[in-house]
N, C-alpha and C. Protein backbone atom coordinates (compact mmCIF):
# COMPACT_ATOMS: atom_id res chain seq x y z
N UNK A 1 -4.97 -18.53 16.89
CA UNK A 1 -5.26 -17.53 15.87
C UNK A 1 -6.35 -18.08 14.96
N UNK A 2 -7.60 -17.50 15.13
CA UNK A 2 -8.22 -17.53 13.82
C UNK A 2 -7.76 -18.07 12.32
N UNK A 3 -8.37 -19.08 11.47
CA UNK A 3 -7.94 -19.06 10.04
C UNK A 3 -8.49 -17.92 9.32
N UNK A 4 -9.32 -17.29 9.55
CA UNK A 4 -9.54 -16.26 8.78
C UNK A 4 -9.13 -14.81 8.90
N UNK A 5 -8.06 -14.71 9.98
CA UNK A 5 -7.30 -13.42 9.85
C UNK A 5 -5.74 -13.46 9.96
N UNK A 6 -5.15 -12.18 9.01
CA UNK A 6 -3.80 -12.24 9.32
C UNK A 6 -3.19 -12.26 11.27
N UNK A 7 -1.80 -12.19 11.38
CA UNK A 7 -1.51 -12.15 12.22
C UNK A 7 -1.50 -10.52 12.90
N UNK A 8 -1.94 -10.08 13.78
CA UNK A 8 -2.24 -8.53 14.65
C UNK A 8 -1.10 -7.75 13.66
N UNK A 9 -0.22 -7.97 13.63
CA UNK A 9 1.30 -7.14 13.03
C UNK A 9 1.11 -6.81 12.03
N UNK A 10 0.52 -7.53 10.95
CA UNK A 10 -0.08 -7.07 9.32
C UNK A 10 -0.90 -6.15 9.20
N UNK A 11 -1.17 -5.23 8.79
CA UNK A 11 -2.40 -4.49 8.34
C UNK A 11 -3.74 -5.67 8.27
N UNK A 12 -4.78 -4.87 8.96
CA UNK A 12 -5.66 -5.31 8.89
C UNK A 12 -6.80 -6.26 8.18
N UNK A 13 -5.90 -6.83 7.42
CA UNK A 13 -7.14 -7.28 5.80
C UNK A 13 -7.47 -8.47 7.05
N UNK A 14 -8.72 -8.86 6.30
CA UNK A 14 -9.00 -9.87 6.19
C UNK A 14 -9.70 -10.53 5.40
N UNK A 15 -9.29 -12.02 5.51
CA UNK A 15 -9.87 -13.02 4.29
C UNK A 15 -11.08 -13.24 3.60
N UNK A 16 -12.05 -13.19 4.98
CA UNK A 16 -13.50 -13.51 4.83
C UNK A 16 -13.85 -11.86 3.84
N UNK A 17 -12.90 -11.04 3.79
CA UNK A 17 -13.62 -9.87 2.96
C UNK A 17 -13.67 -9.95 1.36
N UNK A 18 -12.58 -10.79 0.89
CA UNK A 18 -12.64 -11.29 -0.85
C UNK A 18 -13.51 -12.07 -0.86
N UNK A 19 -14.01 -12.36 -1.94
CA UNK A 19 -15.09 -13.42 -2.39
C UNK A 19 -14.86 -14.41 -2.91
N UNK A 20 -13.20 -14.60 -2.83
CA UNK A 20 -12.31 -15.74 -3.41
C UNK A 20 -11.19 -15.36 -3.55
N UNK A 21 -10.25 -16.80 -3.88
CA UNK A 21 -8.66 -16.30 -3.92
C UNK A 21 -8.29 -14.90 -4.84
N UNK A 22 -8.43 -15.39 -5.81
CA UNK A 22 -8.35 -14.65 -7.23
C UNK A 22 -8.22 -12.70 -7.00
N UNK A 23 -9.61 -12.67 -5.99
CA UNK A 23 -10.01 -11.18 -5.97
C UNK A 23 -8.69 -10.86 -4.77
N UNK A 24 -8.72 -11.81 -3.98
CA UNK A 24 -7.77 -11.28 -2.49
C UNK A 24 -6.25 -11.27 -3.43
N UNK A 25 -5.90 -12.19 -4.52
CA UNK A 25 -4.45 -12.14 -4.98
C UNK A 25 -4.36 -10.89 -5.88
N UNK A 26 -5.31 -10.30 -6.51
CA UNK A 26 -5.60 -9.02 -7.67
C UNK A 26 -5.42 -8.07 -6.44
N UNK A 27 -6.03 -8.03 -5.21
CA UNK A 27 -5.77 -6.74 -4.10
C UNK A 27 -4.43 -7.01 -3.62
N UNK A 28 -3.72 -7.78 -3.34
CA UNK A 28 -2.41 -7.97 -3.13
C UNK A 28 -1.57 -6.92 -3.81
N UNK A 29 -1.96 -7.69 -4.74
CA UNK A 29 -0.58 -7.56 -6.27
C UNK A 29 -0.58 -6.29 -6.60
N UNK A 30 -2.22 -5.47 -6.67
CA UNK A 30 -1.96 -4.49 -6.75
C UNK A 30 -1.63 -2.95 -5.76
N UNK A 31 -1.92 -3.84 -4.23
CA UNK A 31 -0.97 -2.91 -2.94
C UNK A 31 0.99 -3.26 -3.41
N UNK A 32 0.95 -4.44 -3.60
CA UNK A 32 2.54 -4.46 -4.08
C UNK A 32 2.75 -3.60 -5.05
N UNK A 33 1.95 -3.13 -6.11
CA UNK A 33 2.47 -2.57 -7.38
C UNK A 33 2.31 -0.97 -6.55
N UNK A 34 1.81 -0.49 -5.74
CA UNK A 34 1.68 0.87 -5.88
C UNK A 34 2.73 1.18 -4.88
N UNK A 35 3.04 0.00 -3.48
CA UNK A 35 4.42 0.51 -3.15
C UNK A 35 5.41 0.42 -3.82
N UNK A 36 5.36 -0.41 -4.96
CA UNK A 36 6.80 0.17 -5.68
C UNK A 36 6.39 0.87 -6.58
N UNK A 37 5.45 1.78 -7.02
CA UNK A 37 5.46 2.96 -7.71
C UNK A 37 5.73 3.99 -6.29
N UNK A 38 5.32 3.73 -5.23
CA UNK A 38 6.26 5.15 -4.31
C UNK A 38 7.53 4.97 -4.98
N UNK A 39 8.10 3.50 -4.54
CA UNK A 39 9.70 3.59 -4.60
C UNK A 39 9.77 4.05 -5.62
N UNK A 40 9.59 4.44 -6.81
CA UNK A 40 10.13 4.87 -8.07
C UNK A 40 10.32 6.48 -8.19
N UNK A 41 8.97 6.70 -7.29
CA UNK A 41 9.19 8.32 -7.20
C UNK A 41 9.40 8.65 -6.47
N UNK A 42 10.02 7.87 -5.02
CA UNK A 42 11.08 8.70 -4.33
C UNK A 42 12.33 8.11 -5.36
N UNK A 43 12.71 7.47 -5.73
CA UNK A 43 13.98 7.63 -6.74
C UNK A 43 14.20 8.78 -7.68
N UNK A 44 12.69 8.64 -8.51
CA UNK A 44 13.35 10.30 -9.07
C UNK A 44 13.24 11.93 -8.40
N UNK A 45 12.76 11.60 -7.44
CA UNK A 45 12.82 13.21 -6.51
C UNK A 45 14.16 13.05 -6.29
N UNK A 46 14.65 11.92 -5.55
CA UNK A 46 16.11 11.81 -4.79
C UNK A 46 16.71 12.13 -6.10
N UNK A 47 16.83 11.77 -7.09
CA UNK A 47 17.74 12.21 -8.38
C UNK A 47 17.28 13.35 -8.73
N UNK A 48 16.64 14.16 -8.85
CA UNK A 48 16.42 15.53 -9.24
C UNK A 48 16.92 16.32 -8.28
N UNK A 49 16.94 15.78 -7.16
CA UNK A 49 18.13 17.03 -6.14
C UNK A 49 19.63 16.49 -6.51
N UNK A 50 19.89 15.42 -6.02
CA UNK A 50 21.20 15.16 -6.14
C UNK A 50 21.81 15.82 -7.71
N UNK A 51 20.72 15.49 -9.24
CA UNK A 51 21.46 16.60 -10.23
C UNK A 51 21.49 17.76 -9.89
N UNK A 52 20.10 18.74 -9.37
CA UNK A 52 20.63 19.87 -8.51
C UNK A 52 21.67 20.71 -7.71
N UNK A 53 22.12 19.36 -7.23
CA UNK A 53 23.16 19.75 -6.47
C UNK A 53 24.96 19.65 -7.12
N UNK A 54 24.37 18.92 -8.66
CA UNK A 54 25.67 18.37 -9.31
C UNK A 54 25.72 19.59 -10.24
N UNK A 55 27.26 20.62 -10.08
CA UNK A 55 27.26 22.02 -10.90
C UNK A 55 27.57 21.55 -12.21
N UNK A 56 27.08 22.80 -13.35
CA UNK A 56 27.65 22.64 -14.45
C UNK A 56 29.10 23.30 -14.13
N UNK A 57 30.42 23.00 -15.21
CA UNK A 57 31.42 23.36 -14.92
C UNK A 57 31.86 23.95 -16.39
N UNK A 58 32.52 25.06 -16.67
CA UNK A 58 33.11 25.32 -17.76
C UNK A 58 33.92 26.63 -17.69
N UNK A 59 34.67 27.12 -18.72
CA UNK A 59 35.68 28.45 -18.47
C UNK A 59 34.89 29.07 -18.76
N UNK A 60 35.05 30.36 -17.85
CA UNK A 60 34.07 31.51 -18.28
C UNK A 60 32.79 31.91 -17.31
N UNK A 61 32.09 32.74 -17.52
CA UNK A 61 30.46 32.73 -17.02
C UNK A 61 29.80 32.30 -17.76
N UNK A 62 28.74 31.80 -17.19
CA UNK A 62 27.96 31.31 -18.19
C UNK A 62 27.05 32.26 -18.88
N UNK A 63 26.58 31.86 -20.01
CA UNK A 63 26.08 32.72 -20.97
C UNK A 63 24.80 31.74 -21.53
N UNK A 64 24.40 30.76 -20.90
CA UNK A 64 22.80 30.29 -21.40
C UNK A 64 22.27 30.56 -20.44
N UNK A 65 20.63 30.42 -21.27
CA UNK A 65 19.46 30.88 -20.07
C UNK A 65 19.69 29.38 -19.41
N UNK A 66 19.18 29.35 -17.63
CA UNK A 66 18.98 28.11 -17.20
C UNK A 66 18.28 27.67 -17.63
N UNK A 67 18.03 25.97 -16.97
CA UNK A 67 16.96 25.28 -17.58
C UNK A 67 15.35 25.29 -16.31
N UNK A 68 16.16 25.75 -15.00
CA UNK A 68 15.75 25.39 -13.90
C UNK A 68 15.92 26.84 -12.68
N UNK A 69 15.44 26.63 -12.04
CA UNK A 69 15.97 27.62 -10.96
C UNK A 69 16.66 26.74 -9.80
N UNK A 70 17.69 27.71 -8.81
CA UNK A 70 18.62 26.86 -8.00
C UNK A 70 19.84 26.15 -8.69
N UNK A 71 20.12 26.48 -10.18
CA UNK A 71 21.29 25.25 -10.16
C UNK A 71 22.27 26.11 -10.06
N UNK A 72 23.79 25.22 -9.83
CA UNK A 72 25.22 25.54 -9.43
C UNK A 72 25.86 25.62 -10.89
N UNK A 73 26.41 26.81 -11.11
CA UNK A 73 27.39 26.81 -12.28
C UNK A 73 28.88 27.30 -12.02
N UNK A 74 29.99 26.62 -11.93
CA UNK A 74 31.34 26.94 -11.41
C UNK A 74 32.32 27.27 -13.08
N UNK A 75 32.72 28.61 -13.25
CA UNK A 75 33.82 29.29 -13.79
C UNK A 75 34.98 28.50 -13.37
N UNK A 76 35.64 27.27 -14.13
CA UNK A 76 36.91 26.90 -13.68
C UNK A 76 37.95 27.14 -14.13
N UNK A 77 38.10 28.12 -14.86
CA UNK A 77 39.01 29.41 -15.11
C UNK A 77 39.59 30.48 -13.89
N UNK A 78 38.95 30.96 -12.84
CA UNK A 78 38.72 31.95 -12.02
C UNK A 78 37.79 31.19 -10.45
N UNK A 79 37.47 29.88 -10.84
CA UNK A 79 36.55 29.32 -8.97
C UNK A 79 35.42 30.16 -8.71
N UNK A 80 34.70 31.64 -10.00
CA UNK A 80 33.55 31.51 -9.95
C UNK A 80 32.48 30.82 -9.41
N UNK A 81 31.63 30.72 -8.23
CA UNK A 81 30.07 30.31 -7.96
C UNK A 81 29.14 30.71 -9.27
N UNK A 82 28.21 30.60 -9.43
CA UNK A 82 26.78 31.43 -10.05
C UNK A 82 25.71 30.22 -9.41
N UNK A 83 24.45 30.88 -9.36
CA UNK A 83 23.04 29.82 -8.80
C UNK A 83 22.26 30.56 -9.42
N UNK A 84 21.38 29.98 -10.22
CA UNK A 84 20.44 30.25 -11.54
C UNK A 84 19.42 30.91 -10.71
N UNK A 85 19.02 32.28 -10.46
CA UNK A 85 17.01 32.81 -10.40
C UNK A 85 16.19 32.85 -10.73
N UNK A 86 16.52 32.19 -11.89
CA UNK A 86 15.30 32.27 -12.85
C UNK A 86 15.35 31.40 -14.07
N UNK A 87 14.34 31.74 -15.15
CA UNK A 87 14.50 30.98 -16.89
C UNK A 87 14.68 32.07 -17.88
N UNK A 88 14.97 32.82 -17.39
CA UNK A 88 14.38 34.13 -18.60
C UNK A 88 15.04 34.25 -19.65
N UNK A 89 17.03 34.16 -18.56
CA UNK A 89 17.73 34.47 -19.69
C UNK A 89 18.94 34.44 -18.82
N UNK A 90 20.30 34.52 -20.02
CA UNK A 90 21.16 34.06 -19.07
C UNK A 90 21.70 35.11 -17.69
N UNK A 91 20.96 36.02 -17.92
CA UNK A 91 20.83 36.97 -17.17
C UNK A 91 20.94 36.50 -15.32
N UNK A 92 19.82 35.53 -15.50
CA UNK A 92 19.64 35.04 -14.15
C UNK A 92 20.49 34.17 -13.50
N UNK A 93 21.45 33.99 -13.89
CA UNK A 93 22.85 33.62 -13.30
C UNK A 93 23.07 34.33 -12.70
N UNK A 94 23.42 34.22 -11.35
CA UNK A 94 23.76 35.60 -10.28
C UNK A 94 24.95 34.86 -9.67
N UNK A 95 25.98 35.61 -9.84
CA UNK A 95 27.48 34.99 -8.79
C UNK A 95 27.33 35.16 -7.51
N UNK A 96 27.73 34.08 -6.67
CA UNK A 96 27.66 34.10 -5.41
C UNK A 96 29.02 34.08 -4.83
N UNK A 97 29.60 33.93 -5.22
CA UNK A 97 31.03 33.50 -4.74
C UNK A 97 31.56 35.38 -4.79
N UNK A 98 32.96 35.43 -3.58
CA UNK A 98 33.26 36.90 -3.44
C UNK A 98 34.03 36.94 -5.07
């Protein structure tokens, strides 16, 4: 193997392309920093469904406007469904359940 290239399996960089350590460790550090800015925002997509999917619960129908469209609101008085259509008003609570 060449000293001046990674091994075939790595992405392609190679050495002879920085103009010194310094510049090749600043391109590193900052391919490391932006895959873990993916990881961060697949963390909060994955948490914005999973709250999605987590209902509000209380007696009664609900009576606020949503905050969102799609969320679950359960009547645990009666086992009521509702799933929000809209923001407008609390209007857009629509029961799904028979």
């Amino acid at each position: 193997m060449p000293a001046n290239r990674f091994p075939v399996t790595w992405p392609p960089f190679r050495i002879s392309e920085f103009k010194n350590f310094t510049e090749a460790y600043q391109r590193l550090r900052d391919f490391v920093r932006s895959i873990n800015d993916l990881r961060v925002r697949i963390v909060i997509v994955c948490n914005d469904h999973a709250d999605r999917l987590t209902p509000t619960e209380d007696a009664g129908a609900p009576s606020s406007t949503p905050d969102d469209k799609l969320l679950f609101y359960i009547n645990s008085s009666n086992g009521d469904i509702y799933v929000s259509t809209g923001t407008a008003s609390a209007a857009d609570w629509k029961k799904i359940s028979p």
